[in-house]
Protein backbone atom coordinates (compact mmCIF):
# COMPACT_ATOMS: atom_id res chain seq x y z
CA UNK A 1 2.33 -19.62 36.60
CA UNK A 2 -0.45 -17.41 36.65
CA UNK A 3 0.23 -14.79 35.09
CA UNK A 4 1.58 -16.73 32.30
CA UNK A 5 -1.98 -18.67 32.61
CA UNK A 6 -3.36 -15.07 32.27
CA UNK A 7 -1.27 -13.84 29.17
CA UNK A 8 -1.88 -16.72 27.34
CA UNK A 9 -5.46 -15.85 27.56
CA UNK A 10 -4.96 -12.09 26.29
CA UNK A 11 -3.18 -12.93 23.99
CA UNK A 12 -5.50 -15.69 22.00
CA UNK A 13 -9.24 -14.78 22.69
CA UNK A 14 -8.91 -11.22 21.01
CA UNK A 15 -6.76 -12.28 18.28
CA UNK A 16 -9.87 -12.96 15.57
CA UNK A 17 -11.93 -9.25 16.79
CA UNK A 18 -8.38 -7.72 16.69
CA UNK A 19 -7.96 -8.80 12.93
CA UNK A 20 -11.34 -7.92 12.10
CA UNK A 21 -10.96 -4.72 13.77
CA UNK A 22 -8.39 -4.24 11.63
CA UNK A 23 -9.02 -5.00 8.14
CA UNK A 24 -12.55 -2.90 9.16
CA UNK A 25 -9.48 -0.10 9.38
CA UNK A 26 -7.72 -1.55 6.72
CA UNK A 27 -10.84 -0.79 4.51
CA UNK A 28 -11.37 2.73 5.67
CA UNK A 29 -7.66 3.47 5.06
CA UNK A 30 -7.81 2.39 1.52
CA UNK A 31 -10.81 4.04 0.32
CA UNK A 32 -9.38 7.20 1.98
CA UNK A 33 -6.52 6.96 -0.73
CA UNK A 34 -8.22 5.99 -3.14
CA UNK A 35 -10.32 9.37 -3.00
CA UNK A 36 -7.65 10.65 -2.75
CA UNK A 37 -5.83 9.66 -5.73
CA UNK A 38 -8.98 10.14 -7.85
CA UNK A 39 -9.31 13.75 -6.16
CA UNK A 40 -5.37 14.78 -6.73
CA UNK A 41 -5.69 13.31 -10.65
CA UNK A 42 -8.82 15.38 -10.90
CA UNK A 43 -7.14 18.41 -10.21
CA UNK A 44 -3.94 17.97 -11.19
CA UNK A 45 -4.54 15.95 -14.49
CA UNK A 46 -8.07 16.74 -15.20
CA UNK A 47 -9.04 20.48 -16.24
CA UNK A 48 -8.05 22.63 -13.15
CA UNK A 49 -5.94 25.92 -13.12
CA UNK A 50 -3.27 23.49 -12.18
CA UNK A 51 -3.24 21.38 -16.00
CA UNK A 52 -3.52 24.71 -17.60
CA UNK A 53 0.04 26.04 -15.49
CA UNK A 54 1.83 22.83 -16.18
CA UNK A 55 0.51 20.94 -18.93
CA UNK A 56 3.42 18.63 -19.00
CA UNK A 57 2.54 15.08 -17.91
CA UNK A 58 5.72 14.51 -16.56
CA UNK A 59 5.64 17.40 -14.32
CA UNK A 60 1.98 16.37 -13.86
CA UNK A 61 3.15 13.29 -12.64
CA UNK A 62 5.53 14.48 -10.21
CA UNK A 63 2.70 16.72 -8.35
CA UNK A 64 0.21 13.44 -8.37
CA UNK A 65 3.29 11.58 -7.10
CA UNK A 66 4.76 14.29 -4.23
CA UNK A 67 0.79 14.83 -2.85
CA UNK A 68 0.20 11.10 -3.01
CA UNK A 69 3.44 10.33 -1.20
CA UNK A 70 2.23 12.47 1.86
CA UNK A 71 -1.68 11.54 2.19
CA UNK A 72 0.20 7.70 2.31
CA UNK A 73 2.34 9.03 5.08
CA UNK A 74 -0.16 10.58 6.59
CA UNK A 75 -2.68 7.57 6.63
CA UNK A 76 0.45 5.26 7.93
CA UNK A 77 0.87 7.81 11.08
CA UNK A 78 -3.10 8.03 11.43
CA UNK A 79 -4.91 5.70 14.59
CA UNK A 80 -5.97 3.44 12.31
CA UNK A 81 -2.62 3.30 10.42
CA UNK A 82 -0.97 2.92 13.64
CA UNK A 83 -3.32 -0.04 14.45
CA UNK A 84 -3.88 -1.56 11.44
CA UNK A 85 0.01 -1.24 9.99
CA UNK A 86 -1.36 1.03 7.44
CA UNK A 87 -0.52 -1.35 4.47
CA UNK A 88 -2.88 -0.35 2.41
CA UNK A 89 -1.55 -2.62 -0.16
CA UNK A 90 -2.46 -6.81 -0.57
CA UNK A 91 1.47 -6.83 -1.24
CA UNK A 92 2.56 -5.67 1.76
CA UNK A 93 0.79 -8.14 3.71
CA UNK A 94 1.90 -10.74 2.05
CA UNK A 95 5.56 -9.61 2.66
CA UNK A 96 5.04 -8.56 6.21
CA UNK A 97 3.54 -12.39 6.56
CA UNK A 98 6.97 -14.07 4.73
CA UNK A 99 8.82 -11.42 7.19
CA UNK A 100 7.28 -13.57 10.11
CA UNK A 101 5.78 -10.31 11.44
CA UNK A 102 1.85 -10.58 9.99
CA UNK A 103 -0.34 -13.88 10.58
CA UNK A 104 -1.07 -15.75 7.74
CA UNK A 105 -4.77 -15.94 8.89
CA UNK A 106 -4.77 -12.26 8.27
CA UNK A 107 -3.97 -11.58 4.76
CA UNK A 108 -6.57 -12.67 2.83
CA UNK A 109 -8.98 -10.76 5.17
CA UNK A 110 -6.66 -7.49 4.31
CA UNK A 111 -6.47 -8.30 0.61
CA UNK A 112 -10.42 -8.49 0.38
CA UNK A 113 -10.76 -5.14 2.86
CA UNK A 114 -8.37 -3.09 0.97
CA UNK A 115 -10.10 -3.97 -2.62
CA UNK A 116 -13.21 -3.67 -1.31
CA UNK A 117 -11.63 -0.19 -0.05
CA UNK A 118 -10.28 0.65 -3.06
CA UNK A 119 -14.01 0.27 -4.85
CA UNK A 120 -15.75 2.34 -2.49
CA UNK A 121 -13.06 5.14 -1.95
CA UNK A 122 -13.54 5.51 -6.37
CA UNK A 123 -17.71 5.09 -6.21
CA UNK A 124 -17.11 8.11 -3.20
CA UNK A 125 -15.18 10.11 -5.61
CA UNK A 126 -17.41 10.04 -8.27
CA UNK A 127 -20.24 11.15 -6.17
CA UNK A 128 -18.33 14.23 -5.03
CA UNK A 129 -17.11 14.92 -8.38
CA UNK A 130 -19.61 13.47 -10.76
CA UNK A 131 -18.55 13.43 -14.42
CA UNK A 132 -15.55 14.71 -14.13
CA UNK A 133 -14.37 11.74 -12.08
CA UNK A 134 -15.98 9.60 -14.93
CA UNK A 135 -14.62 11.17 -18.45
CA UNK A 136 -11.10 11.36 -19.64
CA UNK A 137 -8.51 12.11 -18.67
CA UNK A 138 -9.88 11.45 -14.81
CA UNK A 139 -11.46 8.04 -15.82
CA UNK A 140 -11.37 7.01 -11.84
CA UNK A 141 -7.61 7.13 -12.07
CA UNK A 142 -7.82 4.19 -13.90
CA UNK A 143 -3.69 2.97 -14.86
CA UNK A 144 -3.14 1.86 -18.95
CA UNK A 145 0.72 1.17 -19.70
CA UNK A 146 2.19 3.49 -22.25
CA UNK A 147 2.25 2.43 -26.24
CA UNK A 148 4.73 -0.32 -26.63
CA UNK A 149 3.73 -2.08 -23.52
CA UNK A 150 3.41 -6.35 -23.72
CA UNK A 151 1.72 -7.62 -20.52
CA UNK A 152 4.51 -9.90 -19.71
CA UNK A 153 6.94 -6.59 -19.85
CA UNK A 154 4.34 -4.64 -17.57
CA UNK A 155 4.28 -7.74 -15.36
CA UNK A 156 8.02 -7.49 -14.96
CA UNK A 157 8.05 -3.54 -14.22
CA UNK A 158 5.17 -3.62 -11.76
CA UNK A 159 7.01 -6.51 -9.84
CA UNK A 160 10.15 -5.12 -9.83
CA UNK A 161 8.75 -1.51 -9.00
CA UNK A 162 7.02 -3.34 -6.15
CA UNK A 163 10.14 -5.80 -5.21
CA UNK A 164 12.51 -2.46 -4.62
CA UNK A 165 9.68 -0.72 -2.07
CA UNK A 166 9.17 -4.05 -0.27
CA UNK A 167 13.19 -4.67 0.07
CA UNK A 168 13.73 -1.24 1.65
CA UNK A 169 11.00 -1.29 3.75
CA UNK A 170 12.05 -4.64 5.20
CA UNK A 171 15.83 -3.59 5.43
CA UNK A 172 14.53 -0.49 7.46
CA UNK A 173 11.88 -2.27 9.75
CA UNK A 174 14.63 -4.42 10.94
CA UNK A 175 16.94 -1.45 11.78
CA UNK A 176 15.69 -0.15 15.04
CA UNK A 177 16.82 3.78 14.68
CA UNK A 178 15.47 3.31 10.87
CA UNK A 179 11.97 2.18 12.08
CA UNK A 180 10.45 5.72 12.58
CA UNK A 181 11.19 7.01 9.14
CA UNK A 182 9.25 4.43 7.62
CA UNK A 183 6.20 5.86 6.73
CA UNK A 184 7.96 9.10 4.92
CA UNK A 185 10.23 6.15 2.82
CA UNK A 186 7.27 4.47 1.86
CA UNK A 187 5.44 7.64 0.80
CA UNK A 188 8.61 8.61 -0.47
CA UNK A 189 9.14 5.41 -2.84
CA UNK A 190 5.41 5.09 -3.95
CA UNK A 191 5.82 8.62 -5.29
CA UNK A 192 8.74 8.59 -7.41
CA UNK A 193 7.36 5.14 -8.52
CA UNK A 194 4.40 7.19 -9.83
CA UNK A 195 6.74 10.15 -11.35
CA UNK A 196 9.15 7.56 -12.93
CA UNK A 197 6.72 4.38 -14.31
CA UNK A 198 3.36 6.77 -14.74
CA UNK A 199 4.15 7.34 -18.51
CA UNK A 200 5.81 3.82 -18.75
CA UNK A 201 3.37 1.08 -16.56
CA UNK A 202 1.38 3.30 -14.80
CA UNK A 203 2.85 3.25 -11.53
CA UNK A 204 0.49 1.34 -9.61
CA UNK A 205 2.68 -0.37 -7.47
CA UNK A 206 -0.48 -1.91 -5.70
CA UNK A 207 -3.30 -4.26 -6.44
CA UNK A 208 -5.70 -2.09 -4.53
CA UNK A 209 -4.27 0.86 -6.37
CA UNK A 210 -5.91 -0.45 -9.79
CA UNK A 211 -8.69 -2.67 -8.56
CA UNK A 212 -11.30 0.34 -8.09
CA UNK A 213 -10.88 2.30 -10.71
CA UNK A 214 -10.13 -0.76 -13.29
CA UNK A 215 -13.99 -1.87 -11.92
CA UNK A 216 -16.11 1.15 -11.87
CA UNK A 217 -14.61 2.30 -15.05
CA UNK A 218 -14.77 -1.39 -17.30
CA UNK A 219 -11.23 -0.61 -17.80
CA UNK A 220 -9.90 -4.27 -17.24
CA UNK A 221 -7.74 -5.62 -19.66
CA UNK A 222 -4.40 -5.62 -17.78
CA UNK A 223 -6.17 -5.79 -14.12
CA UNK A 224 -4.53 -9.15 -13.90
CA UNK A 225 -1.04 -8.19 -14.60
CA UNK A 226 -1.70 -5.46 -11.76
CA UNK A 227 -3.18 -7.45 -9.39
CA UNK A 228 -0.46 -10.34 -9.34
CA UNK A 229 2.26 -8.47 -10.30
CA UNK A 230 3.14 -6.69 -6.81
CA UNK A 231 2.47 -10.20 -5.00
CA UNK A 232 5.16 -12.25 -7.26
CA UNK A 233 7.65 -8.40 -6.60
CA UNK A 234 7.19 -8.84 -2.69
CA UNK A 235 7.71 -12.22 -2.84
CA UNK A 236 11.20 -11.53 -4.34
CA UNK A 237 11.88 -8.87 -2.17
CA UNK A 238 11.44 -11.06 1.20
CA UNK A 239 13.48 -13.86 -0.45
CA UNK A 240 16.71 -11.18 -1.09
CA UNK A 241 16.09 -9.47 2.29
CA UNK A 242 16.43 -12.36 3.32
CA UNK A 243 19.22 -13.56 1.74
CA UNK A 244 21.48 -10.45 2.50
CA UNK A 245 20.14 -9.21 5.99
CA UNK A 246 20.31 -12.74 7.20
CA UNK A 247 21.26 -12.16 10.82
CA UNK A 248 18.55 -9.01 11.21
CA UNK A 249 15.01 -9.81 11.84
CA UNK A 250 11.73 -7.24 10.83
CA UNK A 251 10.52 -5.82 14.09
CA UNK A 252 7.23 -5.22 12.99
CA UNK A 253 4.48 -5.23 10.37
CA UNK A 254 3.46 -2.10 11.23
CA UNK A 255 4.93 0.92 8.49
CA UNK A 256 4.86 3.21 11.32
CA UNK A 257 6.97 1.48 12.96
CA UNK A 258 5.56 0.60 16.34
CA UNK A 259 5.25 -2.99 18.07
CA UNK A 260 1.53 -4.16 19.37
CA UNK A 261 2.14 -2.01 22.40
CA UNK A 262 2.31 1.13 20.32
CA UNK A 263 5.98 1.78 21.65
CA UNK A 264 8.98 1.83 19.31
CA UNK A 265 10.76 -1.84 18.83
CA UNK A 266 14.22 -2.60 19.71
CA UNK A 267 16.16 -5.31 18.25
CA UNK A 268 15.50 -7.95 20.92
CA UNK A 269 11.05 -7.54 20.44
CA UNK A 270 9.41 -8.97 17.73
CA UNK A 271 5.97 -7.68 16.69
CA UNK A 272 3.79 -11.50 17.28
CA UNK A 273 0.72 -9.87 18.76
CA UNK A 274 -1.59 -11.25 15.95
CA UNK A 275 0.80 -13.90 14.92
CA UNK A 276 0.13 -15.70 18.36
């Protein structure tokens, strides 16, 4: 009985400075890619040697996409990503909480750390750049949808962009020889999102992803479409994972793929180390 006694303590008193300890990471992470994303459109959209070689926005596009896809991969695989989960993304949470795998207490703390993130990471930028984060066609990174755009139809395309990255990240969290390509099929899918819906809805793809640049640059008419549209898309996506992987379970909330333990998951583990 006593070490039972004893686990039971582990595993409740940290549980509050573990999830603070983590959405303090959570933060960090996010305002990492944000600079980042206002740094790659800099240079890659704004005027650089690399606008002048390709001028094409689509091709445009695919660099911001390719570049973004491995700084996410990157900051999933980091310490803190490996702590954290590395969601980076108020979606995500949400999903990885309806997977059973992510404590309900915890995603409102995420949500606030990753926009708060997302803020700072674009106020960081444009102190390293300085006007040329500020003045078009930078702007912060701020997302508009292309001409022809209704909100309602940019709802739908951000939520379904969002519900096909959240149902193939679940299918492959609960495959355990799937787990540790993860973070390359989330960088993966968040950068063709970008190369295929950048001209079309934006791309965002993420609450966070708007929320910094929308504020510092006034830019706000369809923040609420961005903000709500990936949480109604990963709702979706749980509800059809679950509906056709029925008899598989998500190991983890983690993208990298590791349990609390920071060892790979097997089919029998579940990830409950916060959810306790």
């Amino acid at each position: 009985m006593e070490p039972s006694r004893k686990q039971n303590k582990i595993g409740s008193m940290p549980t509050v400075a573990r999830l603070a300890r983590d959405s303090v990471f959570e933060f960090l992470l996010t305002a990492v890619l944000l600079f980042g994303v206002v740094s790659i459109v800099r240079w890659v959209i704004g005027p650089s040697p690399i606008s002048r070689a390709f001028p094409q926005i689509h091709i445009e596009l695919v660099i911001v996409g390719a570049v973004v896809g491995f700084l996410l991969a990157g900051l999933i695989l980091s310490p803190p990503g490996r702590s954290s989960g590395g969601h980076m993304n108020p979606a995500i949470s949400l999903a990885m909480w309806q997977f059973g795998v992510f404590p309900g207490a915890g995603v409102l703390p995420y949500a606030v750390a990753q926009l708060l993130g997302s803020a700072t990471g674009v106020v960081a930028a444009r102190a390293v750049f300085g006007p040329d984060a500020a003045t078009p066609p930078v702007e912060y990174a701020v997302l508009q949808p292309g001409p022809g755009w209704s909100s309602w139809g940019l709802f739908g395309g951000e939520a379904v962009g969002m519900a096909v990255i959240i149902f193939i990240v679940g299918v492959c969290l609960a495959v355990h020889r799937l787990t540790s390509f993860v973070p390359w099929i989330v960088g993966s899918l968040v950068g063709m999102g970008i190369a295929a819906l950048g001209t079309a809805t934006g791309g965002s793809l993420n609450p966070a992803r708007q929320f910094g640049p929308a504020i510092v640059s006034g830019v706000t008419r369809y923040l609420w479409v961005y903000l709500f549209a990936p949480m109604v898309g990963a709702l979706l996506a749980v509800w059809l994972r679950q509906t056709i992987q029925s008899r598989r379970v998500v190991l983890t909330h983690r993208l990298c793929g590791t349990l609390g333990d920071g060892h790979r998951g097997t089919p029998k583990q579940r990830d409950y180390e916060l959810v306790r």
